[in-house]
Protein backbone atom coordinates (compact mmCIF):
# COMPACT_ATOMS: atom_id res chain seq x y z
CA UNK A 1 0.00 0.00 0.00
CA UNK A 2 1.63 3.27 -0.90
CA UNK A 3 1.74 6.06 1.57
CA UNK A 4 -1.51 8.48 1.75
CA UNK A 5 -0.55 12.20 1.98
CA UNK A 6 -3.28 14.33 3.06
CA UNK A 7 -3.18 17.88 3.62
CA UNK A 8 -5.11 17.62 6.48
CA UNK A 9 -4.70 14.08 8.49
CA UNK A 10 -5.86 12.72 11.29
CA UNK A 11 -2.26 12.84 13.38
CA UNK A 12 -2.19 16.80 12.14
CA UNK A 13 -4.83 16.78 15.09
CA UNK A 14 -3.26 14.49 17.82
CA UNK A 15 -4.47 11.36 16.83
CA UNK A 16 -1.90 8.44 17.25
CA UNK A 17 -1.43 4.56 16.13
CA UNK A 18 -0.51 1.78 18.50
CA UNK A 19 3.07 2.86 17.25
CA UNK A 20 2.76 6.26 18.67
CA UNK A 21 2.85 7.16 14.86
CA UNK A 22 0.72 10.08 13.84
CA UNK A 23 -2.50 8.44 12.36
CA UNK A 24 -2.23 8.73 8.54
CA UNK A 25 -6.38 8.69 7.76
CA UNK A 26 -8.00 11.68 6.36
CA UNK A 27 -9.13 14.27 8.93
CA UNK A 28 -12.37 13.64 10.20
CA UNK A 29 -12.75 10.24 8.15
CA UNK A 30 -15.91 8.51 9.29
CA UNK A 31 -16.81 10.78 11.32
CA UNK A 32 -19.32 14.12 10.50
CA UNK A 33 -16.48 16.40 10.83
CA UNK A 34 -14.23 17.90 7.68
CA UNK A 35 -11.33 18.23 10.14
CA UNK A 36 -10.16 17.04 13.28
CA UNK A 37 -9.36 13.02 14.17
CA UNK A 38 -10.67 10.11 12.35
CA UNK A 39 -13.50 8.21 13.93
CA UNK A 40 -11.14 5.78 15.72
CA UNK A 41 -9.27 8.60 17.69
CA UNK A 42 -12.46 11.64 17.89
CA UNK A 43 -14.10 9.01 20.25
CA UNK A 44 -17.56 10.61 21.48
CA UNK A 45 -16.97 14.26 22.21
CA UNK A 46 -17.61 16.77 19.28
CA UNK A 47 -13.85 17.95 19.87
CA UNK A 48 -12.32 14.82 20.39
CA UNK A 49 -11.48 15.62 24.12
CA UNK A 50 -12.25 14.22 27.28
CA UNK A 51 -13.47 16.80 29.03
CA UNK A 52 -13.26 16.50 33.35
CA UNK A 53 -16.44 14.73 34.76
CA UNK A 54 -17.50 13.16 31.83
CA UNK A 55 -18.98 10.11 33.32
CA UNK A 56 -20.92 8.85 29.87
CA UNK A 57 -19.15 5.56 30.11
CA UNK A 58 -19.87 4.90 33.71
CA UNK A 59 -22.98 2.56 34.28
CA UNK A 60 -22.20 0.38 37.62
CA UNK A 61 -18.66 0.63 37.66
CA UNK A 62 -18.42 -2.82 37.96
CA UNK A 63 -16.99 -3.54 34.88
CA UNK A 64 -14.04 -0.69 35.48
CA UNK A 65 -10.42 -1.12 36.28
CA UNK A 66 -11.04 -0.60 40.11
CA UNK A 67 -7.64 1.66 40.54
CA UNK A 68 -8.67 4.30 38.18
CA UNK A 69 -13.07 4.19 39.97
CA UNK A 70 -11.99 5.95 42.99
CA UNK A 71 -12.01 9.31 40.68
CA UNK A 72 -15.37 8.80 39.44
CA UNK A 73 -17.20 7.84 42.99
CA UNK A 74 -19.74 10.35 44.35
CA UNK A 75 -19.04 12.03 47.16
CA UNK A 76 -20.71 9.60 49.63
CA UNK A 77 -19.62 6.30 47.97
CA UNK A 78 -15.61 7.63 47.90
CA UNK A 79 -16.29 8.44 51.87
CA UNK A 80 -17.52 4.91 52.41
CA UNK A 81 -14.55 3.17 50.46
CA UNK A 82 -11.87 5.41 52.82
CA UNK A 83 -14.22 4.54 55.79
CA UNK A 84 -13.34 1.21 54.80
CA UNK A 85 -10.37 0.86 54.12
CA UNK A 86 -9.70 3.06 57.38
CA UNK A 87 -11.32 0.75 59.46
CA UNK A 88 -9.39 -2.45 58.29
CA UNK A 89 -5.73 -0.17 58.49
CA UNK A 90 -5.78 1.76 61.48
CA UNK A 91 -6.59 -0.89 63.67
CA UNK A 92 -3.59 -2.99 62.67
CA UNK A 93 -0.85 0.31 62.27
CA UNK A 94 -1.28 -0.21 58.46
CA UNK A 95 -0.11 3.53 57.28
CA UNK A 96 -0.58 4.87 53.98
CA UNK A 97 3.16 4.75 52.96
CA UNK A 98 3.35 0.85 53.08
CA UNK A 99 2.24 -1.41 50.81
CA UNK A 100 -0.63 -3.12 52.52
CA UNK A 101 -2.86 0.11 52.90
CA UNK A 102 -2.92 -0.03 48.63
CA UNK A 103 -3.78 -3.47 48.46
CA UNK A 104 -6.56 -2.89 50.98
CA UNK A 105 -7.65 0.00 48.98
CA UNK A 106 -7.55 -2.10 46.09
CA UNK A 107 -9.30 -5.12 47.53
CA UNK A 108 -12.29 -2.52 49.34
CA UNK A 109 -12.67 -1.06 45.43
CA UNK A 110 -13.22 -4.70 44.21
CA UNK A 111 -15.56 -5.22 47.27
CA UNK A 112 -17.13 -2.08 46.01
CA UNK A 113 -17.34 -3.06 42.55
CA UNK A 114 -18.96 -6.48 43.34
CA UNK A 115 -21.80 -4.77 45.07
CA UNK A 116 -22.52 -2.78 42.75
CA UNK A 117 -22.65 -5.73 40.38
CA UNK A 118 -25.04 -7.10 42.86
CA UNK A 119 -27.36 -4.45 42.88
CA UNK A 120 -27.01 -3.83 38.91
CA UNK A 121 -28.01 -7.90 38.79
CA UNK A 122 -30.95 -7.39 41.92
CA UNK A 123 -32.51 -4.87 38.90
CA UNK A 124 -32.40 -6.64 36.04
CA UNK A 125 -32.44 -10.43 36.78
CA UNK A 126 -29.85 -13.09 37.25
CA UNK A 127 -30.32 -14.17 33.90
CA UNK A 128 -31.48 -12.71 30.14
CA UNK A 129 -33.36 -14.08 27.47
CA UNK A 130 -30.84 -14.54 24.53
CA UNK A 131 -31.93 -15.44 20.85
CA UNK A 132 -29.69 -18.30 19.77
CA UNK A 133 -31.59 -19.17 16.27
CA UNK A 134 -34.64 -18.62 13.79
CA UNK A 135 -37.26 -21.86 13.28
CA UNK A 136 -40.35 -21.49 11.08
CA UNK A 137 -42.21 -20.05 14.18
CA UNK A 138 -40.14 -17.50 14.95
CA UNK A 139 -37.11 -16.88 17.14
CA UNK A 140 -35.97 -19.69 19.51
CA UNK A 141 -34.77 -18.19 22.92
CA UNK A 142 -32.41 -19.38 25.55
CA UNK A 143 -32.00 -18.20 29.06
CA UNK A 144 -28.21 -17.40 29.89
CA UNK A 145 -26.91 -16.15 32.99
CA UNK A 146 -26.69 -12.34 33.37
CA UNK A 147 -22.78 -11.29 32.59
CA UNK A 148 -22.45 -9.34 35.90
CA UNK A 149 -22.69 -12.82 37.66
CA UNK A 150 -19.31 -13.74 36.23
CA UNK A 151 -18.24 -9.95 37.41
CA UNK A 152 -19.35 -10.05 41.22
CA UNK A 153 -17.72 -13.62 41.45
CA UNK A 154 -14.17 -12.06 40.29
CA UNK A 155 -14.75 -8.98 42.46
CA UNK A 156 -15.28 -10.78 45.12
CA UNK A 157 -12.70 -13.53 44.65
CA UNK A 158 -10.72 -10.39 44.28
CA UNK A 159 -11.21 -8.76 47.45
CA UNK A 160 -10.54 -11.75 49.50
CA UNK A 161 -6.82 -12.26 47.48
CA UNK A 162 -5.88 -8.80 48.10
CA UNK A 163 -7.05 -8.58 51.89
CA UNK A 164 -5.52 -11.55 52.54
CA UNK A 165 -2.49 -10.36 50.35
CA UNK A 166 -2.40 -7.11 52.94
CA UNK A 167 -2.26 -9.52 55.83
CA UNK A 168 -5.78 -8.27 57.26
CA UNK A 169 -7.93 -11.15 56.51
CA UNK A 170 -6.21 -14.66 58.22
CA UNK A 171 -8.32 -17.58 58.38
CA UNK A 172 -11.65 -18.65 56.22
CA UNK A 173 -14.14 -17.87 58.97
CA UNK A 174 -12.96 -14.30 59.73
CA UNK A 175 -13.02 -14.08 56.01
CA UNK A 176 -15.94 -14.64 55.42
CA UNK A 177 -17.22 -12.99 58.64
CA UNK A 178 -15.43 -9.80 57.25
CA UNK A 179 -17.24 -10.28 54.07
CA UNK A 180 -20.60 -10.40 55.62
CA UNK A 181 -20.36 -7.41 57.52
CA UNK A 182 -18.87 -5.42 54.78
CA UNK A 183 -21.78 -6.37 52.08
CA UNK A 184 -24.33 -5.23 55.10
CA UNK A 185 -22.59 -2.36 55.88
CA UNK A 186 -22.33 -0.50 53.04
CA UNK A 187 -25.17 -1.96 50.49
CA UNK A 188 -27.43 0.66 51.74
CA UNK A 189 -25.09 4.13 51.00
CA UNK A 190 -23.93 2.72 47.90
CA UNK A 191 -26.81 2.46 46.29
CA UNK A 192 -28.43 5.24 47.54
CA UNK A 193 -27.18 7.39 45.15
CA UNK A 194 -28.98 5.53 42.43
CA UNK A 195 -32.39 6.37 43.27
């Protein structure tokens, strides 16, 4: 393929390849735009930007990469996580400088993220109707679990490898005693918000 010269491309405008390249696509191809990034780079925003509190891709949050959440959380649901992750590190001298206090972080975000699944799953139903083929009568359906089943387990699962990885959670049955009390705890104020 021969090299495409523009006079206005997409990388004139920032846009990039996995390379770090400047994209080589016409400005604004695919997209409604003359100018500007291509379709691939422009993303959603009429300038191409992402502009601070755009939360247009946030749903649940369970589905996010639970280090990068904590920026998006409401007011109320950020003070619940440090509540949290307070009340499992200053008991045992667990200061923010050392290493445990991030995995706890980590492992209350995944704890967060699996409620939320929870109560995403409590609304719609543990499981969907899915069409799977086409007879003479019509569509032929299938019931398959809900995805965010799948997501809760590995949140959960989660939390319990990184509180035990911070040294806070030591046997099964305080585990799971922990567990407990955190799901009760906080199911109420983190869904609150929702309503």
């Amino acid at each position: 393929m021969e090299d495409r010269n523009y006079a206005d491309e997409c990388g004139d405008h920032g846009g990039t390849n996995r390379d770090g390249d400047p994209c080589g696509r016409a400005a604004g191809w695919g997209t409604d735009f003359d100018s500007g990034k291509c379709r691939q780079h422009r993303g959603t925003s009429p300038d191409g930007k992402s502009h601070e509190g755009n939360g247009n891709a946030i749903t649940h949050g369970a589905t996010a990469d639970p280090t990068n959440l904590y920026e998006n959380l409401t007011g109320a649901q950020a003070e619940w996580v440090d509540a949290k992750v307070e009340a499992y590190c200053e008991p045992r001298g667990i200061t923010e400088d050392e290493p445990g206090h991030a995995l706890v972080r980590l492992g209350v975000m995944h704890l967060f993220q699996a409620m939320r699944a929870h109560g995403e799953l409590a609304k719609d139903g543990q499981s969907r109707t899915k069409v799977v083929g086409v007879a003479e009568h019509g569509p032929v359906t299938d019931e398959v679990a809900h995805y965010l089943n799948d997501v809760a387990s590995g949140h959960t699962r989660d939390y319990r490898m990184a509180m035990k990885d911070a040294g806070v959670l030591d046997d099964p049955e305080s585990q799971k005693a922990d567990a407990i009390d955190q799901l009760g705890d906080g199911a109420t104020l983190v869904f609150a918000d929702d309503t």
